[in-house]
PDB file of N, CA and C in Angstrom:
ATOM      1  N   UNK A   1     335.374 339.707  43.538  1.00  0.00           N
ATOM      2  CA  UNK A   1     335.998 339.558  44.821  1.00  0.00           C
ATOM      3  C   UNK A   1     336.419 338.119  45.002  1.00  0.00           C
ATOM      4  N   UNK A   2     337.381 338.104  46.087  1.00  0.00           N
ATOM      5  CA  UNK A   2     337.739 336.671  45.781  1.00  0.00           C
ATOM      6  C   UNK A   2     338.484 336.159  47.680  1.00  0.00           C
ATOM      7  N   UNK A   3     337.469 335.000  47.936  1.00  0.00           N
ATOM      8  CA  UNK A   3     337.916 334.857  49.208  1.00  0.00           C
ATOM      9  C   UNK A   3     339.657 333.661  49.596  1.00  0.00           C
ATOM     10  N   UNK A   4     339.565 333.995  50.234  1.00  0.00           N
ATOM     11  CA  UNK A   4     341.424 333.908  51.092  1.00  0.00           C
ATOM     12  C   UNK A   4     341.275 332.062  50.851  1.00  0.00           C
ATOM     13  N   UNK A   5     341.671 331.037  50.090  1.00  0.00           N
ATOM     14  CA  UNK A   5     341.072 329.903  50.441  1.00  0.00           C
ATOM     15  C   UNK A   5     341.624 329.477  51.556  1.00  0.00           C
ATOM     16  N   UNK A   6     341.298 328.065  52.271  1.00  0.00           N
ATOM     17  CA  UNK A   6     341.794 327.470  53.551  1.00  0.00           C
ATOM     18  C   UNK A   6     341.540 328.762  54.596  1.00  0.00           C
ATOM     19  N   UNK A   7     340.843 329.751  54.470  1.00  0.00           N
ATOM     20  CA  UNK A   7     340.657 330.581  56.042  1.00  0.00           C
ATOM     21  C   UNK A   7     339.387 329.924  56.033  1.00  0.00           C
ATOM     22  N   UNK A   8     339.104 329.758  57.633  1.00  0.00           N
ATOM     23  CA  UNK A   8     337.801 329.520  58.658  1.00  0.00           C
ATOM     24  C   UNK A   8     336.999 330.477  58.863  1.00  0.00           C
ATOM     25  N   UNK A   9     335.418 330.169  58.467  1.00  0.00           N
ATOM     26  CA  UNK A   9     334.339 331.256  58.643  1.00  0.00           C
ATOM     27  C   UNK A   9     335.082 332.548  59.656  1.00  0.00           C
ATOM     28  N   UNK A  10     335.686 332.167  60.640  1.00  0.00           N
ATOM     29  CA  UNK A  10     336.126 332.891  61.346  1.00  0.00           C
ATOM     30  C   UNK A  10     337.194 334.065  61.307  1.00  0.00           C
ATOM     31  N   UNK A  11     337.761 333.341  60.399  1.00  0.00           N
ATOM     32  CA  UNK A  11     338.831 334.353  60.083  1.00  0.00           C
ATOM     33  C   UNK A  11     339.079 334.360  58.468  1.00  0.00           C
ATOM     34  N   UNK A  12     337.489 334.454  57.835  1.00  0.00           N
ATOM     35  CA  UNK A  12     337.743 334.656  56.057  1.00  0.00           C
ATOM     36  C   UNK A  12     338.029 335.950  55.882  1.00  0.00           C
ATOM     37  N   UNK A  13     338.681 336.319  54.474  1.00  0.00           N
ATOM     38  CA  UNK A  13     339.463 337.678  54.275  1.00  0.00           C
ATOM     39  C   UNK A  13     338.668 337.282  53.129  1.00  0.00           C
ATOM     40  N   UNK A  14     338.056 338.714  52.645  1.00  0.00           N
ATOM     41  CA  UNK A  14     338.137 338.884  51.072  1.00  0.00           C
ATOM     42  C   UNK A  14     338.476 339.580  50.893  1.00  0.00           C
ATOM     43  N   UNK A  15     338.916 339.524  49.098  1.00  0.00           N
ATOM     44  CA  UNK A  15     339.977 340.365  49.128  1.00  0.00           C
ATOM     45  C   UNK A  15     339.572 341.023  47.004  1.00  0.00           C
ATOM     46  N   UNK A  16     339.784 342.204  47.052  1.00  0.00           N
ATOM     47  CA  UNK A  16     339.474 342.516  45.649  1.00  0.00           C
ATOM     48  C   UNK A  16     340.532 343.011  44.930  1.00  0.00           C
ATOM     49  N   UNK A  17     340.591 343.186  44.088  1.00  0.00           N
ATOM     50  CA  UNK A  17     341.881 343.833  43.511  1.00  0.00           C
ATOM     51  C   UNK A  17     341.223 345.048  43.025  1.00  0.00           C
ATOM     52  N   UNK A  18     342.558 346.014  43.342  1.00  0.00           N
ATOM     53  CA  UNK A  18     342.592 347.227  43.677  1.00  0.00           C
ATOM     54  C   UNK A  18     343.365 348.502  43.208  1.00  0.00           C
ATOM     55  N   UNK A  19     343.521 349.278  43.215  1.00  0.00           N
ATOM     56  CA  UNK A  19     344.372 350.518  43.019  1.00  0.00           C
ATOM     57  C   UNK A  19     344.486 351.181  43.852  1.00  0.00           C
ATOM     58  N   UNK A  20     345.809 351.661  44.364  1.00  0.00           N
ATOM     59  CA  UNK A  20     346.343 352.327  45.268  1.00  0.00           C
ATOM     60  C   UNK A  20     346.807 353.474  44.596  1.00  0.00           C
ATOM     61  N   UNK A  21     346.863 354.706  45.256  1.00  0.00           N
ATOM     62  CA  UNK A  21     347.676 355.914  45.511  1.00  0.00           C
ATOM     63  C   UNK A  21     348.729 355.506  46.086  1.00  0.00           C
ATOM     64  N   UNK A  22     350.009 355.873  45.261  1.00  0.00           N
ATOM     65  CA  UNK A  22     351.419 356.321  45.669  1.00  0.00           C
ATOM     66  C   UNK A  22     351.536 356.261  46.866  1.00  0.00           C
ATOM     67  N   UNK A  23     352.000 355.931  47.872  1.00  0.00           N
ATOM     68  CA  UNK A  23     352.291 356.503  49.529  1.00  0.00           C
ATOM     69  C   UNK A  23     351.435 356.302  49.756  1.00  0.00           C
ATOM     70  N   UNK A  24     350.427 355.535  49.873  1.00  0.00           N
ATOM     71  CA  UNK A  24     349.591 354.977  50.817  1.00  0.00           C
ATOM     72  C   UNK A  24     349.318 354.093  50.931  1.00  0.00           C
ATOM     73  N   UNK A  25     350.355 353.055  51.197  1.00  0.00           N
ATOM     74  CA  UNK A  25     350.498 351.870  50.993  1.00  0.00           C
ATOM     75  C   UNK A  25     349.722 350.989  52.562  1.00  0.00           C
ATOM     76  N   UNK A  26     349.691 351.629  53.199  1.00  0.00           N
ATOM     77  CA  UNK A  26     349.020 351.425  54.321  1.00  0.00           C
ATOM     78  C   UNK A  26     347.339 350.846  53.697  1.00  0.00           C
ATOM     79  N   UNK A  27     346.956 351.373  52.729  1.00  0.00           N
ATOM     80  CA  UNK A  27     345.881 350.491  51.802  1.00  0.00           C
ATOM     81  C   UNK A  27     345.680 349.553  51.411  1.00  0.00           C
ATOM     82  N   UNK A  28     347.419 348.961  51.194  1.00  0.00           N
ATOM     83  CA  UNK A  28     347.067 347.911  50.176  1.00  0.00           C
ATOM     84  C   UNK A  28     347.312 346.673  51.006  1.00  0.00           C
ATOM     85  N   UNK A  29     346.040 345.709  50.503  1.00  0.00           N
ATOM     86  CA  UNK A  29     345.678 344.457  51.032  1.00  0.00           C
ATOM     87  C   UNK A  29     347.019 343.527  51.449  1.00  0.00           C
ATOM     88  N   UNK A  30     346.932 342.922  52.588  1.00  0.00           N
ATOM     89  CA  UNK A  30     347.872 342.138  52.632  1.00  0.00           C
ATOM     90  C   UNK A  30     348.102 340.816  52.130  1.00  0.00           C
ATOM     91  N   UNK A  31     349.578 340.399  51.443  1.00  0.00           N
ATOM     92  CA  UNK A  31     349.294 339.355  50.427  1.00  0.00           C
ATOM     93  C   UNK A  31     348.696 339.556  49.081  1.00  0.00           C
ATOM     94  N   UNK A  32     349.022 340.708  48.440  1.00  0.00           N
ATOM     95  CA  UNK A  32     348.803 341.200  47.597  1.00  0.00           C
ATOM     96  C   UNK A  32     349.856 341.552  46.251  1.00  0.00           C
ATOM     97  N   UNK A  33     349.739 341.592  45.444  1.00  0.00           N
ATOM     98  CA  UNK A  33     350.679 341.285  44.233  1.00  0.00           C
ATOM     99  C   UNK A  33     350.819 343.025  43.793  1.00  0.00           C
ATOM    100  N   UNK A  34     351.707 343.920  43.486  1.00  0.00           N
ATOM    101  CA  UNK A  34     351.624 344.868  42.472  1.00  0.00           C
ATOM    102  C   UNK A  34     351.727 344.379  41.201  1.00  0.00           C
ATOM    103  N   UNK A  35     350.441 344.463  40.214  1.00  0.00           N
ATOM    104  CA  UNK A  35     351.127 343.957  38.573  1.00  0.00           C
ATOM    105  C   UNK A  35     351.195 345.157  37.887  1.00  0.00           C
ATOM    106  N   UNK A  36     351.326 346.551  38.165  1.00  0.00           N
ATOM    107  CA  UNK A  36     351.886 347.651  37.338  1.00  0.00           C
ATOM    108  C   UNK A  36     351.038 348.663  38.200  1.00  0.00           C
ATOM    109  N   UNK A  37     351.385 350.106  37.078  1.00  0.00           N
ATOM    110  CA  UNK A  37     351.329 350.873  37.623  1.00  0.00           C
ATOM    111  C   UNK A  37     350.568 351.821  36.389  1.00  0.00           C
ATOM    112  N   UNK A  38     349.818 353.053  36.820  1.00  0.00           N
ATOM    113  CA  UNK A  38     349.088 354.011  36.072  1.00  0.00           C
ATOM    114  C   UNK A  38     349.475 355.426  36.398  1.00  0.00           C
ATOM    115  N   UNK A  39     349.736 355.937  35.584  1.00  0.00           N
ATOM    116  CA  UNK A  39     349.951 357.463  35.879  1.00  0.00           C
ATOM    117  C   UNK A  39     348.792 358.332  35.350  1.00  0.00           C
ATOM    118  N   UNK A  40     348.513 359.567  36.017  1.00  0.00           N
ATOM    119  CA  UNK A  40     347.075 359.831  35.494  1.00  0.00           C
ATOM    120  C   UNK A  40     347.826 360.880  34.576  1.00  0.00           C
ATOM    121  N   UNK A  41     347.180 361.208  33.479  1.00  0.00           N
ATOM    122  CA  UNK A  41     347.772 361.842  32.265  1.00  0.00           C
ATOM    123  C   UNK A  41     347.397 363.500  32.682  1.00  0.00           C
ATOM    124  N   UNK A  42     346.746 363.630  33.251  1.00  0.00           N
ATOM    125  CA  UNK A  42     346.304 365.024  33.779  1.00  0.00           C
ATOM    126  C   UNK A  42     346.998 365.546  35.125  1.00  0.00           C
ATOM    127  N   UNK A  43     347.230 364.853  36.291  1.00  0.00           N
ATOM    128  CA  UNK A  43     347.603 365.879  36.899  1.00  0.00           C
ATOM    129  C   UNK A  43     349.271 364.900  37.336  1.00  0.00           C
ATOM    130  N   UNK A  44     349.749 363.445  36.953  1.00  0.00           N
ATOM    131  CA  UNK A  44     350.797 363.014  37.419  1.00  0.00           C
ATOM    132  C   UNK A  44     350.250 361.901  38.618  1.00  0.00           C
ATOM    133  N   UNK A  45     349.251 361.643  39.223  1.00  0.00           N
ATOM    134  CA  UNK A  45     349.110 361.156  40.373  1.00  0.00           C
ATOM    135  C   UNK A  45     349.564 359.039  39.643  1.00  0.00           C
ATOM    136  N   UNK A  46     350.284 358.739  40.846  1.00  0.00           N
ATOM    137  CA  UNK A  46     350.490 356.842  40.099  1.00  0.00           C
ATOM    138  C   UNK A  46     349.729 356.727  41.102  1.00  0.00           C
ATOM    139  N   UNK A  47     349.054 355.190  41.129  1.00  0.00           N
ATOM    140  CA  UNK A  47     348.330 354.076  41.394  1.00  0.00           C
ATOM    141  C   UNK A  47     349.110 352.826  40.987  1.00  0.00           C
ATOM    142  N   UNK A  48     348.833 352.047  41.938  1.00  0.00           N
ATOM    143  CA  UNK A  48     349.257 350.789  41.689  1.00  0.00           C
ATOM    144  C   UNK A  48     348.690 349.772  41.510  1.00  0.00           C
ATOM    145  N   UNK A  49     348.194 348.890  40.516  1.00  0.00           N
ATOM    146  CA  UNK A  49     347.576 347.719  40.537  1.00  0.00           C
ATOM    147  C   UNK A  49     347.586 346.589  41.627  1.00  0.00           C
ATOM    148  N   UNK A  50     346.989 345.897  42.301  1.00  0.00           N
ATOM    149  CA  UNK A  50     347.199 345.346  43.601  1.00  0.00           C
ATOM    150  C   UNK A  50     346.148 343.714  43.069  1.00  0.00           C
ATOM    151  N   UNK A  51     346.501 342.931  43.194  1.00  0.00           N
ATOM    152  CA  UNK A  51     345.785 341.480  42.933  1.00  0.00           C
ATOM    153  C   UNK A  51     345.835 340.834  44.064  1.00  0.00           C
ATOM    154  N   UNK A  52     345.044 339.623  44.418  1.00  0.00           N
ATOM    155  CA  UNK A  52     345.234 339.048  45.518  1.00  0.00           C
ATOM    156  C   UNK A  52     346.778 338.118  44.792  1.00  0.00           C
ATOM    157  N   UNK A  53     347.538 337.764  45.777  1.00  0.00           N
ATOM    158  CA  UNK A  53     348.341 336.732  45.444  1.00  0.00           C
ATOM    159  C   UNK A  53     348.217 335.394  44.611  1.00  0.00           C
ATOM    160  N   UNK A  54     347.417 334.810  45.333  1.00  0.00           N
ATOM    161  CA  UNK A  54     347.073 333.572  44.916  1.00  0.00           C
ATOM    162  C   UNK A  54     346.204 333.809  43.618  1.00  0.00           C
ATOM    163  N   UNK A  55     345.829 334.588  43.069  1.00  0.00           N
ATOM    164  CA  UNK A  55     344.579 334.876  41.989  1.00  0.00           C
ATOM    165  C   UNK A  55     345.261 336.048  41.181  1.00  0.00           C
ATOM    166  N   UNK A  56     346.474 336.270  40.856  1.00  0.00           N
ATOM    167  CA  UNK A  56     347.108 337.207  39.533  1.00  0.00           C
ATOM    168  C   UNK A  56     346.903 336.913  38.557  1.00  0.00           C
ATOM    169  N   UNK A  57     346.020 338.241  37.258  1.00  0.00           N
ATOM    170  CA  UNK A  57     345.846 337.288  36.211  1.00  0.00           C
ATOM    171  C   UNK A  57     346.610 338.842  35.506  1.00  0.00           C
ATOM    172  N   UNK A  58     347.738 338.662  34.170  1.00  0.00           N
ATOM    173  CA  UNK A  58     348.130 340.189  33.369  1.00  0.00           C
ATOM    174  C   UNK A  58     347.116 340.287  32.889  1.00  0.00           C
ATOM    175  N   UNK A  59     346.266 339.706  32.436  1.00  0.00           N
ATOM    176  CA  UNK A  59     345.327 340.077  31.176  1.00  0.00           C
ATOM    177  C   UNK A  59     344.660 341.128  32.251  1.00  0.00           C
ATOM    178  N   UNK A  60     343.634 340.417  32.847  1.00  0.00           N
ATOM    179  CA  UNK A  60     342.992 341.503  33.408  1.00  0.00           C
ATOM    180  C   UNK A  60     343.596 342.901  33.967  1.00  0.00           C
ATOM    181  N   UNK A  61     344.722 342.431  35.054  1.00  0.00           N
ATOM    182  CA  UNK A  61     345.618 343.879  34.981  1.00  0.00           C
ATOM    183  C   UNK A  61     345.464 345.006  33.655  1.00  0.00           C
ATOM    184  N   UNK A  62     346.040 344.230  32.655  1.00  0.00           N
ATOM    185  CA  UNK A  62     346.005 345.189  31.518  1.00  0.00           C
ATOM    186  C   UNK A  62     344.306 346.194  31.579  1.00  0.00           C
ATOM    187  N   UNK A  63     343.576 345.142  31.584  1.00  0.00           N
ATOM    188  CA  UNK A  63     342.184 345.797  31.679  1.00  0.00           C
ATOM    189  C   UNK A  63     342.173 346.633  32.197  1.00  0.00           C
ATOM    190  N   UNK A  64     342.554 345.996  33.691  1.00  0.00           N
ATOM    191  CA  UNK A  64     342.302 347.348  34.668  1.00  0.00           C
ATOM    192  C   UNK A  64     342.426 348.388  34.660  1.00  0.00           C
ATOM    193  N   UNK A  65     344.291 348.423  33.715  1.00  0.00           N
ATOM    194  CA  UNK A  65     344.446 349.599  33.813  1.00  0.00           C
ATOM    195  C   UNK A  65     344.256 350.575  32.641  1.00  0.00           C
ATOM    196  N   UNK A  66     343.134 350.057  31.986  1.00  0.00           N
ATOM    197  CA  UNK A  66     342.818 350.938  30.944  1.00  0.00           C
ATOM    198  C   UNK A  66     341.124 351.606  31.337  1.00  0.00           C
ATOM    199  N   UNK A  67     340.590 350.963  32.611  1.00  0.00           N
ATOM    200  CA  UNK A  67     339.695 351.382  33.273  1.00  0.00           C
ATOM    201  C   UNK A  67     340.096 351.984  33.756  1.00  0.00           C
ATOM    202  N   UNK A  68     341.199 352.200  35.017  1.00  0.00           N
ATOM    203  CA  UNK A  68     341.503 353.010  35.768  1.00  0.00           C
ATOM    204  C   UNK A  68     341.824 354.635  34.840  1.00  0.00           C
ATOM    205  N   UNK A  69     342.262 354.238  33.682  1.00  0.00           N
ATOM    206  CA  UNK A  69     342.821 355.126  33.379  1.00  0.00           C
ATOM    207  C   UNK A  69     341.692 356.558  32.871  1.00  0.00           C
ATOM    208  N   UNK A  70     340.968 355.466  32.577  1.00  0.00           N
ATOM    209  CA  UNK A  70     339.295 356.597  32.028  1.00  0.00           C
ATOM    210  C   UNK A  70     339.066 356.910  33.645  1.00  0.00           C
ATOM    211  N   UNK A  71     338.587 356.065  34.221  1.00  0.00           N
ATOM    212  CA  UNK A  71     337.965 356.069  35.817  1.00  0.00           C
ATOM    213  C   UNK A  71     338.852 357.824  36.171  1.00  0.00           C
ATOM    214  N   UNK A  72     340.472 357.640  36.229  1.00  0.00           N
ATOM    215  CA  UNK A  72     340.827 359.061  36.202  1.00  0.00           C
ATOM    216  C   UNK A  72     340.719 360.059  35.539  1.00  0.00           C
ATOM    217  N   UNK A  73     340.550 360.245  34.332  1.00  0.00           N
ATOM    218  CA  UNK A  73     339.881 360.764  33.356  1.00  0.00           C
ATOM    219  C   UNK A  73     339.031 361.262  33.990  1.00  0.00           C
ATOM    220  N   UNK A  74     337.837 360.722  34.078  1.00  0.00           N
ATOM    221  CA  UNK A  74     336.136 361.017  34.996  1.00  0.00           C
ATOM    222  C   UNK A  74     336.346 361.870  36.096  1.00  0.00           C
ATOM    223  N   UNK A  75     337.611 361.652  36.864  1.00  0.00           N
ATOM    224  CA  UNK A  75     337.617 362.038  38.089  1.00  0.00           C
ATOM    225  C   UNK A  75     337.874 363.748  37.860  1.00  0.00           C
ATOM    226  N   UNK A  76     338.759 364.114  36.818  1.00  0.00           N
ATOM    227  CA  UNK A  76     339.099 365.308  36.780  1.00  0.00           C
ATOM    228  C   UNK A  76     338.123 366.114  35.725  1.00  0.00           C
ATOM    229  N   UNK A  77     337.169 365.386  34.646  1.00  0.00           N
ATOM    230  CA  UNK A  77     336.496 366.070  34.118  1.00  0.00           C
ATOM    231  C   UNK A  77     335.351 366.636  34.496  1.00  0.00           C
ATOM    232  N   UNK A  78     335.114 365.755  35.842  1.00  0.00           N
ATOM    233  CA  UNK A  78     333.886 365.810  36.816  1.00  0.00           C
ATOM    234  C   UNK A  78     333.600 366.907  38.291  1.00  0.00           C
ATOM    235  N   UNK A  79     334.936 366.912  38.199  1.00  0.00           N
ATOM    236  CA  UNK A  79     335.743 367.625  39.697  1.00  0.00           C
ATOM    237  C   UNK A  79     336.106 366.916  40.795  1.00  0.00           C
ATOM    238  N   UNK A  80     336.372 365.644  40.612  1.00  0.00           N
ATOM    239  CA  UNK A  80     336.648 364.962  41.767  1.00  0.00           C
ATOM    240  C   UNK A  80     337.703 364.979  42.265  1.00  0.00           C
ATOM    241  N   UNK A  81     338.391 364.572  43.241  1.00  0.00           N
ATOM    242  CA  UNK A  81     339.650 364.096  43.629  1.00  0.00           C
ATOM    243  C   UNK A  81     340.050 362.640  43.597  1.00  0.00           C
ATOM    244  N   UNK A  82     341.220 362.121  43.440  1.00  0.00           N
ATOM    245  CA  UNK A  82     341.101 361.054  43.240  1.00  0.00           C
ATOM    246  C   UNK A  82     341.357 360.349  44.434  1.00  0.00           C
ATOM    247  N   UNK A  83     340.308 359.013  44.836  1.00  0.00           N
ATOM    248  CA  UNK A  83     340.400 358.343  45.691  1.00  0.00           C
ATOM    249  C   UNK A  83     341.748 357.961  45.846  1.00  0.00           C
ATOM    250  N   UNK A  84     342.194 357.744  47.369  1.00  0.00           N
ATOM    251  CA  UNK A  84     343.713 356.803  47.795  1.00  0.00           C
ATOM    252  C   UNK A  84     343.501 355.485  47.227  1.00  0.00           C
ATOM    253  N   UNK A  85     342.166 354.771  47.308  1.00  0.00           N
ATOM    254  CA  UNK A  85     342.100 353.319  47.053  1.00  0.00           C
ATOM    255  C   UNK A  85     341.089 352.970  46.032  1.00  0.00           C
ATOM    256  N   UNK A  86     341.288 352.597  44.987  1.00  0.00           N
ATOM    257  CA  UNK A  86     339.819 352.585  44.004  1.00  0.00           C
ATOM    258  C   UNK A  86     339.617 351.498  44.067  1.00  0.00           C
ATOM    259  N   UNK A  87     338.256 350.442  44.087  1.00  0.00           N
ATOM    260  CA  UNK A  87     338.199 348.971  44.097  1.00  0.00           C
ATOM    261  C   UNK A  87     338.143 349.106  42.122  1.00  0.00           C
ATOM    262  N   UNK A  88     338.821 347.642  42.048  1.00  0.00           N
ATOM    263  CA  UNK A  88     339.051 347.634  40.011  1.00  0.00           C
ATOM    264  C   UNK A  88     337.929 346.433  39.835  1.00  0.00           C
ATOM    265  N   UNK A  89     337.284 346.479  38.847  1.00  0.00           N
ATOM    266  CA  UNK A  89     336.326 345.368  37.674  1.00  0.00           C
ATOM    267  C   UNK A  89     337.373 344.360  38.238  1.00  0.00           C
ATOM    268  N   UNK A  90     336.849 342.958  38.300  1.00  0.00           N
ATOM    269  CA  UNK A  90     337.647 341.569  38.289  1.00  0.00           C
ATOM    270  C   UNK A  90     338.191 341.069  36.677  1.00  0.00           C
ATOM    271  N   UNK A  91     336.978 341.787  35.860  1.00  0.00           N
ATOM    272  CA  UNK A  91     337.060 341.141  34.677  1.00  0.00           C
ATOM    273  C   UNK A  91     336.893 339.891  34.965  1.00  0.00           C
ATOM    274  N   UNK A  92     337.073 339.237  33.568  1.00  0.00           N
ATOM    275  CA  UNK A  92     337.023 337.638  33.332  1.00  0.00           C
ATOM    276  C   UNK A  92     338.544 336.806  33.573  1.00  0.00           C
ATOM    277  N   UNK A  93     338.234 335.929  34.637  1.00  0.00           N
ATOM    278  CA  UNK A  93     339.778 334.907  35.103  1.00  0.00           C
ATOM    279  C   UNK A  93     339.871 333.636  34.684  1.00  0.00           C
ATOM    280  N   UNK A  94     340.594 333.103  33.538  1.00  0.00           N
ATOM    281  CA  UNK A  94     340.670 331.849  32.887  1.00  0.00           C
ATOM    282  C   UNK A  94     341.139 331.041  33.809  1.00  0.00           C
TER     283      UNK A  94
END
């Protein structure tokens, strides 16, 4: 997780990077970066990678979205539905 710098105890934001469902963008953090996108191989559903602005790293993206991509995997071998908003691993930020 990673906090908003220059905000006041008062008004700190943290902020994680994330995956969104398609059309529900009403989720995604404000000040937030899309660095790609995942399609789930099973039923079609995209997600969008979401970073804080100030803190975009591809590498990790890439990560992410090879987590996300099992993470969906899991979801349908398990019976789940897939969340609108998944919080993603930070991974490691050089």
């Amino acid at each position: 997780m990673d906090v908003v710098p220059g905000s006041s105890p008062a008004e700190l934001q943290v902020m994680s990077d994330v995956a969104i469902k398609f059309g529900r963008d009403s989720l995604k953090p404000a000040d937030s970066v899309d660095m790609g996108v995942v399609i789930c191989d099973t039923c079609g559903t995209r997600f969008t990678i979401a970073q804080p602005a100030h803190h975009q790293n591809t590498e990790a993206a890439e990560r992410q979205a090879t987590w996300l991509e099992r993470r969906l995997t899991h979801d349908h071998d398990n019976g789940f539905e897939h969340d609108d908003a998944i919080d993603l691993p930070g991974f490691s930020r050089n």
